[in-house]
PDB file of N, CA and C in Angstrom:
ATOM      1  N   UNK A   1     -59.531 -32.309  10.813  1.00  0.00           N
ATOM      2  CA  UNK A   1     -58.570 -31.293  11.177  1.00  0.00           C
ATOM      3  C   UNK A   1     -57.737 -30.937   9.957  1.00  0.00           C
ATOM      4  N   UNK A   2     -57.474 -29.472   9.687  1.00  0.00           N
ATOM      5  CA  UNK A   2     -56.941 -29.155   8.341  1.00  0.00           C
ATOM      6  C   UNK A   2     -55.249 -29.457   8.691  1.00  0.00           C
ATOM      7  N   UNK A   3     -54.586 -30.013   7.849  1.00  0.00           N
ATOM      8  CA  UNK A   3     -53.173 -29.772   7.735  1.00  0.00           C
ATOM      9  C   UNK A   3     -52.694 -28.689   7.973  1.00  0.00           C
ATOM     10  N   UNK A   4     -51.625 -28.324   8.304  1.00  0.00           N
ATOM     11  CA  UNK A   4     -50.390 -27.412   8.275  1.00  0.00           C
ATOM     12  C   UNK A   4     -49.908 -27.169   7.493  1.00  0.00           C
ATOM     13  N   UNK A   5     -50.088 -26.520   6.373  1.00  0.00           N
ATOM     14  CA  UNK A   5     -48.816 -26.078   5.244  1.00  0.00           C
ATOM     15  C   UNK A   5     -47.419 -26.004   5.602  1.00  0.00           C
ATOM     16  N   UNK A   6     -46.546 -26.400   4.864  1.00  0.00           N
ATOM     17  CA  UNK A   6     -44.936 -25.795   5.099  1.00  0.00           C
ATOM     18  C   UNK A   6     -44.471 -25.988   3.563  1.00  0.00           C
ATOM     19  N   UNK A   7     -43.575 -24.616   3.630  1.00  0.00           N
ATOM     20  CA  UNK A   7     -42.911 -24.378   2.477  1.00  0.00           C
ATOM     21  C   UNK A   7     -41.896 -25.260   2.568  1.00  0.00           C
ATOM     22  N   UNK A   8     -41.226 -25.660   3.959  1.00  0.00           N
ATOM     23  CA  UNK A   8     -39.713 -26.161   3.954  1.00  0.00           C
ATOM     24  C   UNK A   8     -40.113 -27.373   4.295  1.00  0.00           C
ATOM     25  N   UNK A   9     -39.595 -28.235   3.464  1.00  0.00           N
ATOM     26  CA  UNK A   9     -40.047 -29.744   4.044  1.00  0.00           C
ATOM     27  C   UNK A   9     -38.867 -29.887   4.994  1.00  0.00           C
ATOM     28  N   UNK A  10     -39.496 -31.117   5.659  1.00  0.00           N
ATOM     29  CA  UNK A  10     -38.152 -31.859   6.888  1.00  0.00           C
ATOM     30  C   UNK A  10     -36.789 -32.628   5.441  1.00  0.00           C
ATOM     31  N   UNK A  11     -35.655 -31.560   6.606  1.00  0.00           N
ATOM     32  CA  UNK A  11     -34.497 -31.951   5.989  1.00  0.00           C
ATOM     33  C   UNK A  11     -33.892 -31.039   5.021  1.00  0.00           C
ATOM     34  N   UNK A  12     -34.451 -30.542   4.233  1.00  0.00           N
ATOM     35  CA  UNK A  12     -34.712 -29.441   2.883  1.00  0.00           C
ATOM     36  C   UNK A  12     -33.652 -28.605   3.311  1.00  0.00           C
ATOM     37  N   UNK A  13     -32.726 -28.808   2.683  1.00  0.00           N
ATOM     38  CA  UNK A  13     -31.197 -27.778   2.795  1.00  0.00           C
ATOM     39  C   UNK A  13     -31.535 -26.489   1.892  1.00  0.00           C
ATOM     40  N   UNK A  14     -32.321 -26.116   0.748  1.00  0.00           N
ATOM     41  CA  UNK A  14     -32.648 -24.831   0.105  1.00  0.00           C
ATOM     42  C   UNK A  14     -33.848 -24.382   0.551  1.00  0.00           C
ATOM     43  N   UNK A  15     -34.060 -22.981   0.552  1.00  0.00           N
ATOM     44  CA  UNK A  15     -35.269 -22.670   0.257  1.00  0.00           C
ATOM     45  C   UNK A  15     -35.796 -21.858  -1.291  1.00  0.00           C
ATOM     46  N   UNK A  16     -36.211 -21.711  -1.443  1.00  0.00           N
ATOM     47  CA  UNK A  16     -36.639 -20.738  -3.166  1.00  0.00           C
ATOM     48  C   UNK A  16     -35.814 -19.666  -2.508  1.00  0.00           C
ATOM     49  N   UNK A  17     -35.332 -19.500  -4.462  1.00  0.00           N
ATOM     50  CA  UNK A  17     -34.565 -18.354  -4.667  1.00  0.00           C
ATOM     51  C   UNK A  17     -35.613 -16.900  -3.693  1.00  0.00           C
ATOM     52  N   UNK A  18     -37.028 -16.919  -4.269  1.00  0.00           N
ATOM     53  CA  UNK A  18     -37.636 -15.871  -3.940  1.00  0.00           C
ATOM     54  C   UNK A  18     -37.346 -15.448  -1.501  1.00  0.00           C
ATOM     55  N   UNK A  19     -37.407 -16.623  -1.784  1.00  0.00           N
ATOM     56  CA  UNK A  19     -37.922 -16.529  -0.115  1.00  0.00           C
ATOM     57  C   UNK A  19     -36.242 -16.569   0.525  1.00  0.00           C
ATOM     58  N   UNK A  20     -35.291 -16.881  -0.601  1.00  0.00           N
ATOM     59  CA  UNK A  20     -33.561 -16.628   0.393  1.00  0.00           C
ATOM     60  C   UNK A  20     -33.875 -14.991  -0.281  1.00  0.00           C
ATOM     61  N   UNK A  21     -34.061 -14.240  -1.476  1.00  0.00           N
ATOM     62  CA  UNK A  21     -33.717 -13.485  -1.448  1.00  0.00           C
ATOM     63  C   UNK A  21     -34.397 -12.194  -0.552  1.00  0.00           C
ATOM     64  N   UNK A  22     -35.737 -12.474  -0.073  1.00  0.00           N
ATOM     65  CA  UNK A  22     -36.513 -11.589   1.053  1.00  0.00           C
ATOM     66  C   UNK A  22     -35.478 -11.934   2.355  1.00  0.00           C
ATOM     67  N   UNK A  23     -34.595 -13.304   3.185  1.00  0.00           N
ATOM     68  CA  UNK A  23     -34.682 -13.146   4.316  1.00  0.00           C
ATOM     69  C   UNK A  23     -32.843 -12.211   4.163  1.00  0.00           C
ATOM     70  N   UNK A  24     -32.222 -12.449   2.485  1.00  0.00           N
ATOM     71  CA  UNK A  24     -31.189 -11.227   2.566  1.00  0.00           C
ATOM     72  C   UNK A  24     -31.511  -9.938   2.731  1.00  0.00           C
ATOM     73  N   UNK A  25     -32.770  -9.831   1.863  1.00  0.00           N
ATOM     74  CA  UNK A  25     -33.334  -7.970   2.422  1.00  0.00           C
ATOM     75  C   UNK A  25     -33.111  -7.746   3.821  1.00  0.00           C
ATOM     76  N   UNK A  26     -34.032  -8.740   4.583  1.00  0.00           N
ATOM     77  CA  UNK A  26     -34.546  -8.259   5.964  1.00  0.00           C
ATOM     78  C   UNK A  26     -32.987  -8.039   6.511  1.00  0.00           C
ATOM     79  N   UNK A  27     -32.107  -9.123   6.764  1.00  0.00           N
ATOM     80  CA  UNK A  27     -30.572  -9.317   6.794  1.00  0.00           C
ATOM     81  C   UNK A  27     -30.261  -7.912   6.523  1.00  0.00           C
ATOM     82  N   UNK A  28     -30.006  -7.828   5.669  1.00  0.00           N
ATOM     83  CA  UNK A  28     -29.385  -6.182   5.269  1.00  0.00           C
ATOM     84  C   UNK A  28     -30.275  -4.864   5.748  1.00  0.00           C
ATOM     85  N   UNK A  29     -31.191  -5.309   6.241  1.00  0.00           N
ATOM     86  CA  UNK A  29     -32.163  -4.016   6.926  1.00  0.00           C
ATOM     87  C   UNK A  29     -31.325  -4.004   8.456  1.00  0.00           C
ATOM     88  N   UNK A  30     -30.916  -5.053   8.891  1.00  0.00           N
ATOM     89  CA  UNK A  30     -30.339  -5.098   9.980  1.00  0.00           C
ATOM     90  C   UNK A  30     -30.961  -6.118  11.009  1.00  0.00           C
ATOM     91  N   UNK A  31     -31.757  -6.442  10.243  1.00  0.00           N
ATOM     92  CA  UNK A  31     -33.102  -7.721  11.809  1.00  0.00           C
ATOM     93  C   UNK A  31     -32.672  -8.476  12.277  1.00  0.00           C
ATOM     94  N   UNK A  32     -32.960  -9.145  13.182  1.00  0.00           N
ATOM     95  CA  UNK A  32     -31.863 -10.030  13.991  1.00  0.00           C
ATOM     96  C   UNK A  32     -32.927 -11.448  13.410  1.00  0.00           C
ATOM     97  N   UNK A  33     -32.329 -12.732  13.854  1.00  0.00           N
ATOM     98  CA  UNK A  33     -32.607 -13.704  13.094  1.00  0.00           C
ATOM     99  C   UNK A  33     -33.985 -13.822  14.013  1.00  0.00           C
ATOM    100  N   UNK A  34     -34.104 -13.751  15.248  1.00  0.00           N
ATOM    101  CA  UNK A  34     -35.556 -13.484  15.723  1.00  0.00           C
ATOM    102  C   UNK A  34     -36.580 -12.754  15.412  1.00  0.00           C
ATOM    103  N   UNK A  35     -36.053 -11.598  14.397  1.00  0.00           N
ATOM    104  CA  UNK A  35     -37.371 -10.996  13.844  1.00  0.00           C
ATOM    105  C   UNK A  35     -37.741 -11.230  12.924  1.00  0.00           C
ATOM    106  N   UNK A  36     -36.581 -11.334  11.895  1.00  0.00           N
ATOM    107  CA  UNK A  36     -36.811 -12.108  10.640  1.00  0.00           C
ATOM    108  C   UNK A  36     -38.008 -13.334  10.928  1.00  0.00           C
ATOM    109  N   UNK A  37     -37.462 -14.182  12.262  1.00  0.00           N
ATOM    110  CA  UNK A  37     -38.126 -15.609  11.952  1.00  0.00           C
ATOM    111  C   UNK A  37     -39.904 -15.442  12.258  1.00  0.00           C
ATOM    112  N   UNK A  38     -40.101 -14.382  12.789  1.00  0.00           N
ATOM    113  CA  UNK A  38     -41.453 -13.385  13.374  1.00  0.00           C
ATOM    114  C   UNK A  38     -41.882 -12.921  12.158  1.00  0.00           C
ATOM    115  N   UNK A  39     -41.352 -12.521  11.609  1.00  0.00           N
ATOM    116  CA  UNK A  39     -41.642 -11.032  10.190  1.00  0.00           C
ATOM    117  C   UNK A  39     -42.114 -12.863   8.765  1.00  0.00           C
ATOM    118  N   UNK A  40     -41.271 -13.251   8.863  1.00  0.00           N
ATOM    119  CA  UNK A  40     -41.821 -14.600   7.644  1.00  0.00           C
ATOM    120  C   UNK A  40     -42.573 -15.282   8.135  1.00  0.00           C
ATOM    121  N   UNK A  41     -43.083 -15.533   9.327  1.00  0.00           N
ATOM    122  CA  UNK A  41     -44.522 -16.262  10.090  1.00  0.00           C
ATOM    123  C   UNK A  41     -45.765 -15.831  10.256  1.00  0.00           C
ATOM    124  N   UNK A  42     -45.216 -14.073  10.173  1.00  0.00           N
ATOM    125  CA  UNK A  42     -46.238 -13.365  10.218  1.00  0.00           C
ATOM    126  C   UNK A  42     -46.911 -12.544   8.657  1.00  0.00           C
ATOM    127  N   UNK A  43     -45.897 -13.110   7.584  1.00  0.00           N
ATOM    128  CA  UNK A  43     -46.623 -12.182   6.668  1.00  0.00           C
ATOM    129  C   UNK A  43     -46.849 -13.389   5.808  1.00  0.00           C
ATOM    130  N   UNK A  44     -45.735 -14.735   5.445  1.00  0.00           N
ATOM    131  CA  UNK A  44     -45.771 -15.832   4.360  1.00  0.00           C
ATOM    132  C   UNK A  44     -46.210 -16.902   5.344  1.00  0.00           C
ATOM    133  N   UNK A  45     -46.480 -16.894   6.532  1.00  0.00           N
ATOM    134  CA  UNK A  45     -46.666 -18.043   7.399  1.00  0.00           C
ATOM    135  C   UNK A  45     -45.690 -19.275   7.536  1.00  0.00           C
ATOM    136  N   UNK A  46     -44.401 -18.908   6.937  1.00  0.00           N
ATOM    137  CA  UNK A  46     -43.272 -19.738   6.725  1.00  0.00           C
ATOM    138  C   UNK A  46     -42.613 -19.946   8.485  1.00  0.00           C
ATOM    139  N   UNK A  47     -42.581 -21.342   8.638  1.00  0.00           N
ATOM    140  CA  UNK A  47     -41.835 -21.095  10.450  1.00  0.00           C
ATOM    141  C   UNK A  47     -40.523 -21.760   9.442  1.00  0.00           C
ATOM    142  N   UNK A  48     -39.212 -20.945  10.218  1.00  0.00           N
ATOM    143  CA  UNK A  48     -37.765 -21.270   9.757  1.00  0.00           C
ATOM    144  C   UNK A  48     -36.973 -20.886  11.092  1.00  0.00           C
ATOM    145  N   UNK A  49     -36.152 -21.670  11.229  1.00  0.00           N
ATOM    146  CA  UNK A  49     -35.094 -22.010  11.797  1.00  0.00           C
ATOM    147  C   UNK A  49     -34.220 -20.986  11.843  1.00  0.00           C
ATOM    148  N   UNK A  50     -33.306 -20.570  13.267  1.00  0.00           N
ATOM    149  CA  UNK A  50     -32.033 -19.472  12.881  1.00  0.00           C
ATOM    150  C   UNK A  50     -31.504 -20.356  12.149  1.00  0.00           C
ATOM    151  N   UNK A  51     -30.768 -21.674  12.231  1.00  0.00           N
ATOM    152  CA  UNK A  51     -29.919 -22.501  11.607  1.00  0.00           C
ATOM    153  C   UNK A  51     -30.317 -22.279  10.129  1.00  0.00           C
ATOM    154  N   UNK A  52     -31.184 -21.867   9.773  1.00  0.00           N
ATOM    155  CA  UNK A  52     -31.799 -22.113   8.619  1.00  0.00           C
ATOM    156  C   UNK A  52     -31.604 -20.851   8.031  1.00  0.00           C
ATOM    157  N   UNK A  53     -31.984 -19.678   8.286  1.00  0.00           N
ATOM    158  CA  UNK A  53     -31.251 -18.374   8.594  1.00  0.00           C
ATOM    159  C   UNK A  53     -30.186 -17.900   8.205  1.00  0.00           C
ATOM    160  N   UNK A  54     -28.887 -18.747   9.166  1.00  0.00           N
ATOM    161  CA  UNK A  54     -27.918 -18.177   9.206  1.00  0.00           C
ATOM    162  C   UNK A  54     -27.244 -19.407   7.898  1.00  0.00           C
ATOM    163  N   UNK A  55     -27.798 -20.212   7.817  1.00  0.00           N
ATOM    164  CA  UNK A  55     -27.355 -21.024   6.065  1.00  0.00           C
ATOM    165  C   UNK A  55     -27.434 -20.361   4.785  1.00  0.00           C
ATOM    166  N   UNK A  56     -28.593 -19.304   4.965  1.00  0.00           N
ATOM    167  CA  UNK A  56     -29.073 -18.387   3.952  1.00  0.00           C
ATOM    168  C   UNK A  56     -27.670 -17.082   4.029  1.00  0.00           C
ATOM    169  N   UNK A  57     -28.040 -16.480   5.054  1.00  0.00           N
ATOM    170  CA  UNK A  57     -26.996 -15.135   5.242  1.00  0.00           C
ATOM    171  C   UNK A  57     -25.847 -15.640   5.049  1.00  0.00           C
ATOM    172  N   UNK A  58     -25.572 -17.033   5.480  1.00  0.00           N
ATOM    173  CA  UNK A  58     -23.985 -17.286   5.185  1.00  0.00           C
ATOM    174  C   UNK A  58     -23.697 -17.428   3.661  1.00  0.00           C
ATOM    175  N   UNK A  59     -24.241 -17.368   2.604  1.00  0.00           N
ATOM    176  CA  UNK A  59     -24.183 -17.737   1.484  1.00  0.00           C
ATOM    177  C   UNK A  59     -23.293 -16.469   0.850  1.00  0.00           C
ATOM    178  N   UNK A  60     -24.104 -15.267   1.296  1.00  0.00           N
ATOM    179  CA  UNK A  60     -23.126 -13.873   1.405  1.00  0.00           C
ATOM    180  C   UNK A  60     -22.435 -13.309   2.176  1.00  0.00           C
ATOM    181  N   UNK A  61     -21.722 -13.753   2.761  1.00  0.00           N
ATOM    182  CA  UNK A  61     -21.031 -13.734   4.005  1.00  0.00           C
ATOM    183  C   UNK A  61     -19.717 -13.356   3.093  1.00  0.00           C
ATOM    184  N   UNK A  62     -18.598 -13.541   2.393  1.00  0.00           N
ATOM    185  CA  UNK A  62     -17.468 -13.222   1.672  1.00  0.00           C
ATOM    186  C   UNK A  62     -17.811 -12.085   0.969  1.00  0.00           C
ATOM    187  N   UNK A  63     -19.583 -11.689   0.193  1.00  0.00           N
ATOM    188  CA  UNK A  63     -19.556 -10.413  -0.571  1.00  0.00           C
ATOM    189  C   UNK A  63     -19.522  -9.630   0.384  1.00  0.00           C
ATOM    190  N   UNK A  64     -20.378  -9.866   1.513  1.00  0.00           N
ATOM    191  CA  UNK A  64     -19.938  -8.580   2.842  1.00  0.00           C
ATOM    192  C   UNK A  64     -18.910  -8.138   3.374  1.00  0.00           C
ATOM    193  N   UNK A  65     -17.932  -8.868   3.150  1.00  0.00           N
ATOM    194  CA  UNK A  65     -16.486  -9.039   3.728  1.00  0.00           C
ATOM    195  C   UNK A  65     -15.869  -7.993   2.459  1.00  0.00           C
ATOM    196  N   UNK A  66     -15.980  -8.794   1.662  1.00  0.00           N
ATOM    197  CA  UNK A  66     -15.514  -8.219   0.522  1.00  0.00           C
ATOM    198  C   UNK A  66     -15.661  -6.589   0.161  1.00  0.00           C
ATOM    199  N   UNK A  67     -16.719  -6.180   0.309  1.00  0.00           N
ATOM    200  CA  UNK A  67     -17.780  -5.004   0.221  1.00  0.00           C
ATOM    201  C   UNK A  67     -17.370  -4.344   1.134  1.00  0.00           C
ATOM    202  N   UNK A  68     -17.076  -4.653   2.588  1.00  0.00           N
ATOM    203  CA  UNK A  68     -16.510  -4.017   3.601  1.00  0.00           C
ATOM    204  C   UNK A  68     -15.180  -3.298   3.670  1.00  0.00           C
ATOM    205  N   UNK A  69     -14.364  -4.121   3.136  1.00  0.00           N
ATOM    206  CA  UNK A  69     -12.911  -4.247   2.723  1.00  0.00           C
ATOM    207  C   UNK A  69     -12.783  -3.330   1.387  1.00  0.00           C
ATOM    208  N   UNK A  70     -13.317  -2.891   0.766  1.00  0.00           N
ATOM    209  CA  UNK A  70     -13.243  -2.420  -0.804  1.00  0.00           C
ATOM    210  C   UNK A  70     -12.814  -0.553  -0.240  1.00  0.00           C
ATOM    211  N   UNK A  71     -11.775  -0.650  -0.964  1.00  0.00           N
ATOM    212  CA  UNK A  71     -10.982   0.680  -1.189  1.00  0.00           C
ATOM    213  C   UNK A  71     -12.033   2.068  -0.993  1.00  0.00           C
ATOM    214  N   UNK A  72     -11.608   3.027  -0.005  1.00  0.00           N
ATOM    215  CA  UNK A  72     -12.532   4.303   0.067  1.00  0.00           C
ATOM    216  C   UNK A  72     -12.274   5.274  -1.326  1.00  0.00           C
ATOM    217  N   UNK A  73     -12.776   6.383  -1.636  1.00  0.00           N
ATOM    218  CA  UNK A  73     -12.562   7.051  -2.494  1.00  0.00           C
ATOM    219  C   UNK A  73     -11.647   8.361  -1.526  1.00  0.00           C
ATOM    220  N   UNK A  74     -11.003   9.193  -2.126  1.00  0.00           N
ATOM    221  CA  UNK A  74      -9.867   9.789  -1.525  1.00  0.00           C
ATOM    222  C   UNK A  74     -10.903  11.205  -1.170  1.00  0.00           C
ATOM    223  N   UNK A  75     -11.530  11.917  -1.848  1.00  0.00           N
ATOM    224  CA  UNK A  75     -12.468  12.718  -1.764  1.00  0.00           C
ATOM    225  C   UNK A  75     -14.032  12.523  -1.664  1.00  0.00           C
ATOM    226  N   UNK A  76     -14.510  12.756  -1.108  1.00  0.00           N
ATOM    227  CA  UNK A  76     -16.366  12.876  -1.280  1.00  0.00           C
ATOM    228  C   UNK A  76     -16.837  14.273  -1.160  1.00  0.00           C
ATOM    229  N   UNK A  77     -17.363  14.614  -2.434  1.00  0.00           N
ATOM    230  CA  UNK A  77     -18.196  16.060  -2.496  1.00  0.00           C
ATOM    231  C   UNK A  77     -19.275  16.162  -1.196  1.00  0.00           C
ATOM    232  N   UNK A  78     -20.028  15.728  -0.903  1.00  0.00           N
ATOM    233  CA  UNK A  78     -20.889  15.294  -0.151  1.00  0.00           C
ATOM    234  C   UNK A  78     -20.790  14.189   0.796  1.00  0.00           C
ATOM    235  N   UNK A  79     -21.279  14.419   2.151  1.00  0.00           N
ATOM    236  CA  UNK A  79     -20.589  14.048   3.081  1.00  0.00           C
ATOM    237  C   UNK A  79     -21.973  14.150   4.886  1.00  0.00           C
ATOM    238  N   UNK A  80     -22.711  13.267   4.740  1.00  0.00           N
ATOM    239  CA  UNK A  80     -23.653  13.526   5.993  1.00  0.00           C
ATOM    240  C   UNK A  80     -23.332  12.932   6.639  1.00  0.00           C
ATOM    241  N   UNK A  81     -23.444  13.455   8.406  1.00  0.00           N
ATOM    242  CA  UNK A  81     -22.807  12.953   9.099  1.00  0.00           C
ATOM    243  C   UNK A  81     -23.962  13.060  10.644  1.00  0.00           C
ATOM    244  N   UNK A  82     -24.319  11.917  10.895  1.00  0.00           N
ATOM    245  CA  UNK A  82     -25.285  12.015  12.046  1.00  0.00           C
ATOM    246  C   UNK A  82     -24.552  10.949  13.386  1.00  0.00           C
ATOM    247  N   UNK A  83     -25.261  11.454  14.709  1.00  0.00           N
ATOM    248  CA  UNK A  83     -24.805  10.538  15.898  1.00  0.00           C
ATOM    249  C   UNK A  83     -25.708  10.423  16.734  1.00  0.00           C
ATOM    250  N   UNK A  84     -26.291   8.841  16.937  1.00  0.00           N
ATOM    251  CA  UNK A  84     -27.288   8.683  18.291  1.00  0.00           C
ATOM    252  C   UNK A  84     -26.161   8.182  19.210  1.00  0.00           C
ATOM    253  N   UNK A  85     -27.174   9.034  20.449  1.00  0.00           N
ATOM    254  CA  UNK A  85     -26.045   8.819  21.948  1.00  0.00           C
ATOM    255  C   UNK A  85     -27.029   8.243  22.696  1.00  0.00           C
ATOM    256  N   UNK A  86     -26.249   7.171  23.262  1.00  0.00           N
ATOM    257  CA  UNK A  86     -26.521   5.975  24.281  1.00  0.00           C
ATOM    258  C   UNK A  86     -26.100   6.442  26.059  1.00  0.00           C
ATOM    259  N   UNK A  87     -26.260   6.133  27.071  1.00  0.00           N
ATOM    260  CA  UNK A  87     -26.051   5.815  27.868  1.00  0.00           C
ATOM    261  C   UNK A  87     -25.811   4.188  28.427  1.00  0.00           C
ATOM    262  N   UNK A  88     -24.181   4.057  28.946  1.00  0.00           N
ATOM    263  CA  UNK A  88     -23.779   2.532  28.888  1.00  0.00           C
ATOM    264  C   UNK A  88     -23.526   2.787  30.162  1.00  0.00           C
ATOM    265  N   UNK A  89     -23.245   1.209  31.263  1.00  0.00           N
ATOM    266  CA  UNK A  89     -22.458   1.445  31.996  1.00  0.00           C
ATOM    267  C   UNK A  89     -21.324   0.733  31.706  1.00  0.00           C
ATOM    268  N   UNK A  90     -20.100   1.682  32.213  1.00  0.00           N
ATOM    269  CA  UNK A  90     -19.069   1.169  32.017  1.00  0.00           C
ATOM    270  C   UNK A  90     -17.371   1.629  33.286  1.00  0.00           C
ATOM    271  N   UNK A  91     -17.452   0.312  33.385  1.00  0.00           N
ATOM    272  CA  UNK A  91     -17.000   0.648  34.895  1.00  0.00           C
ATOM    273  C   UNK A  91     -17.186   0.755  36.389  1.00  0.00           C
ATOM    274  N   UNK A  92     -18.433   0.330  36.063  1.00  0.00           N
ATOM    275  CA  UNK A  92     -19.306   1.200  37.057  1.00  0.00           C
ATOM    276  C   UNK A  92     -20.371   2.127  37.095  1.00  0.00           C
ATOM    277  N   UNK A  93     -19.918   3.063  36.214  1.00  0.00           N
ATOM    278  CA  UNK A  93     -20.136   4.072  35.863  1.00  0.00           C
ATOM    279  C   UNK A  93     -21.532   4.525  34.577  1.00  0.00           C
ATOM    280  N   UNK A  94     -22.481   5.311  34.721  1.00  0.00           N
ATOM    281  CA  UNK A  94     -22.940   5.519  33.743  1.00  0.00           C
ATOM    282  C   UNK A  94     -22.568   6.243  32.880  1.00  0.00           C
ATOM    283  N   UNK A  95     -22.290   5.952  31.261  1.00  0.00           N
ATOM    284  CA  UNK A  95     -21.098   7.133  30.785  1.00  0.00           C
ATOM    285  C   UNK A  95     -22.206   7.646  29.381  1.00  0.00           C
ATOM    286  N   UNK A  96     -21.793   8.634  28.515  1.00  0.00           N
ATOM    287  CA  UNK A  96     -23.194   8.824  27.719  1.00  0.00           C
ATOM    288  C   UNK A  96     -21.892   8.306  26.334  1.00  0.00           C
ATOM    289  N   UNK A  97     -22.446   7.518  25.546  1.00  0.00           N
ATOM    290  CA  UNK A  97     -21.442   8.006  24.331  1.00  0.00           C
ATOM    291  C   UNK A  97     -22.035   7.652  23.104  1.00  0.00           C
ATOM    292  N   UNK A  98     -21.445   8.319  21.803  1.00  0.00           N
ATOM    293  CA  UNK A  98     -22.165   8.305  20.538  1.00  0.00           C
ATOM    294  C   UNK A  98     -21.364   7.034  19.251  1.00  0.00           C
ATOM    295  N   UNK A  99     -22.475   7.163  18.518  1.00  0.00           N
ATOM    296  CA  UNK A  99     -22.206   6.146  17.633  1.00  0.00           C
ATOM    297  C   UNK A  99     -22.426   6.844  16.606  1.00  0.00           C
ATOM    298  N   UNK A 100     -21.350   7.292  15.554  1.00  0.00           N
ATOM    299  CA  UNK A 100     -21.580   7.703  14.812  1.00  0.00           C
ATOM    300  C   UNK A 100     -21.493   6.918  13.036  1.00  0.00           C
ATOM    301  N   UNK A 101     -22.771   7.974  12.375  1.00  0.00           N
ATOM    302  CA  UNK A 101     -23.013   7.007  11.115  1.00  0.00           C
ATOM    303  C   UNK A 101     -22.641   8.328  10.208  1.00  0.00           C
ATOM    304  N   UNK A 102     -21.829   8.029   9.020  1.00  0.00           N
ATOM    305  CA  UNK A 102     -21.309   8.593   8.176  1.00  0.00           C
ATOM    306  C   UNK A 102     -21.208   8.023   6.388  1.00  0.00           C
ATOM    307  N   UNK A 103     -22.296   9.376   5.544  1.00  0.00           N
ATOM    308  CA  UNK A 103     -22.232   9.025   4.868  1.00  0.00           C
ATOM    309  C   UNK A 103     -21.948   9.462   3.298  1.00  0.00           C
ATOM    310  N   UNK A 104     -20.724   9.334   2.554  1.00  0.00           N
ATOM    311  CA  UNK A 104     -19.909  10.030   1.864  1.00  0.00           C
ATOM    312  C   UNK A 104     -20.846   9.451   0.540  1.00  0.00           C
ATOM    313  N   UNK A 105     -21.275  10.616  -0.557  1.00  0.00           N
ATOM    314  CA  UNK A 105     -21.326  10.260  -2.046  1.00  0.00           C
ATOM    315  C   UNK A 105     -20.232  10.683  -2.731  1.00  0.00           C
ATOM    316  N   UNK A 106     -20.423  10.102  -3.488  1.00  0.00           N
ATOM    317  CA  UNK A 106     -19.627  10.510  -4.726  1.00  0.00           C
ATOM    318  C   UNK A 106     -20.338  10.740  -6.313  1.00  0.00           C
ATOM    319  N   UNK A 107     -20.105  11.831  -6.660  1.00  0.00           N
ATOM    320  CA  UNK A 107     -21.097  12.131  -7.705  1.00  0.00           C
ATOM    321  C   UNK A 107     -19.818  12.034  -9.072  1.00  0.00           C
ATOM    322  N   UNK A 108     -20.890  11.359  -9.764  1.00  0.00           N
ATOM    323  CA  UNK A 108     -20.091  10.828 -11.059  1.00  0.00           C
ATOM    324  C   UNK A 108     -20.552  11.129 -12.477  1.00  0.00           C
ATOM    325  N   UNK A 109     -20.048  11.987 -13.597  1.00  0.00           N
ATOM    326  CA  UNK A 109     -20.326  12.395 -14.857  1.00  0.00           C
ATOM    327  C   UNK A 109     -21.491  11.135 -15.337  1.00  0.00           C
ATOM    328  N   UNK A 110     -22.350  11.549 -15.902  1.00  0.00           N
ATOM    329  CA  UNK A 110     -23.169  10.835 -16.792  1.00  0.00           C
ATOM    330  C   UNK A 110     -23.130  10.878 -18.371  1.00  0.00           C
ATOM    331  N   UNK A 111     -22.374  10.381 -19.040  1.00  0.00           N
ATOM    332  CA  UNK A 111     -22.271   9.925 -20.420  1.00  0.00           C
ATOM    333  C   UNK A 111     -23.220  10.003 -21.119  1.00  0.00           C
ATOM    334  N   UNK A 112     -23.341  10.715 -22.494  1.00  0.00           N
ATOM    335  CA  UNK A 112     -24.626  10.494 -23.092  1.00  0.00           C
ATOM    336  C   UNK A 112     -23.954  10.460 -24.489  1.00  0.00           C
TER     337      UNK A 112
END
């Protein structure tokens, strides 16, 4: 009977730089720690842990904060602005409402 490969041995508090910095991509794509743990089983054959997961994402957890928190610019030349609408209940009630995503550039001189 052939062995089982595993990247993460039992116990193994790191994983490679390469394989924390793919499950921050997926993280920042928005995946929830269940797809992530689907999406690395299914393409590196890696099985990982949410605990394991959320040890990784927590590592950037203060730059997000940080990043979140960081001063707006007072003007944006450019400015897109889109909204998907949901139906919730609330109250009782079925109510329709939107979530809107907004997104300001700022265009900046290039030096030569």
């Amino acid at each position: 009977m052939k062995k089982k490969q595993k990247i993460v041995k039992k116990h193994q508090t790191t994983l490679t730089n390469e394989i924390e910095e793919k499950i921050i991509a997926l993280y920042g794509l928005g995946m929830s720690y269940n797809d992530m743990t689907a999406h690395l089983k299914e393409i590196y054959g890696l099985e990982i842990s949410n605990a394991a997961l959320s040890a990784v994402t927590d590592k950037i957890i203060d730059t997000v904060k940080e990043w979140q928190a960081r001063p707006l610019e007072n003007i944006y030349p450019i400015v897109w602005l889109d909204a998907i609408h949901y139906k919730i209940k609330e109250n009782g009630k079925v109510a329709g409402k939107a979530v809107y995503t907004i997104l300001g550039v700022v265009i900046t001189a290039l030096k030569m």
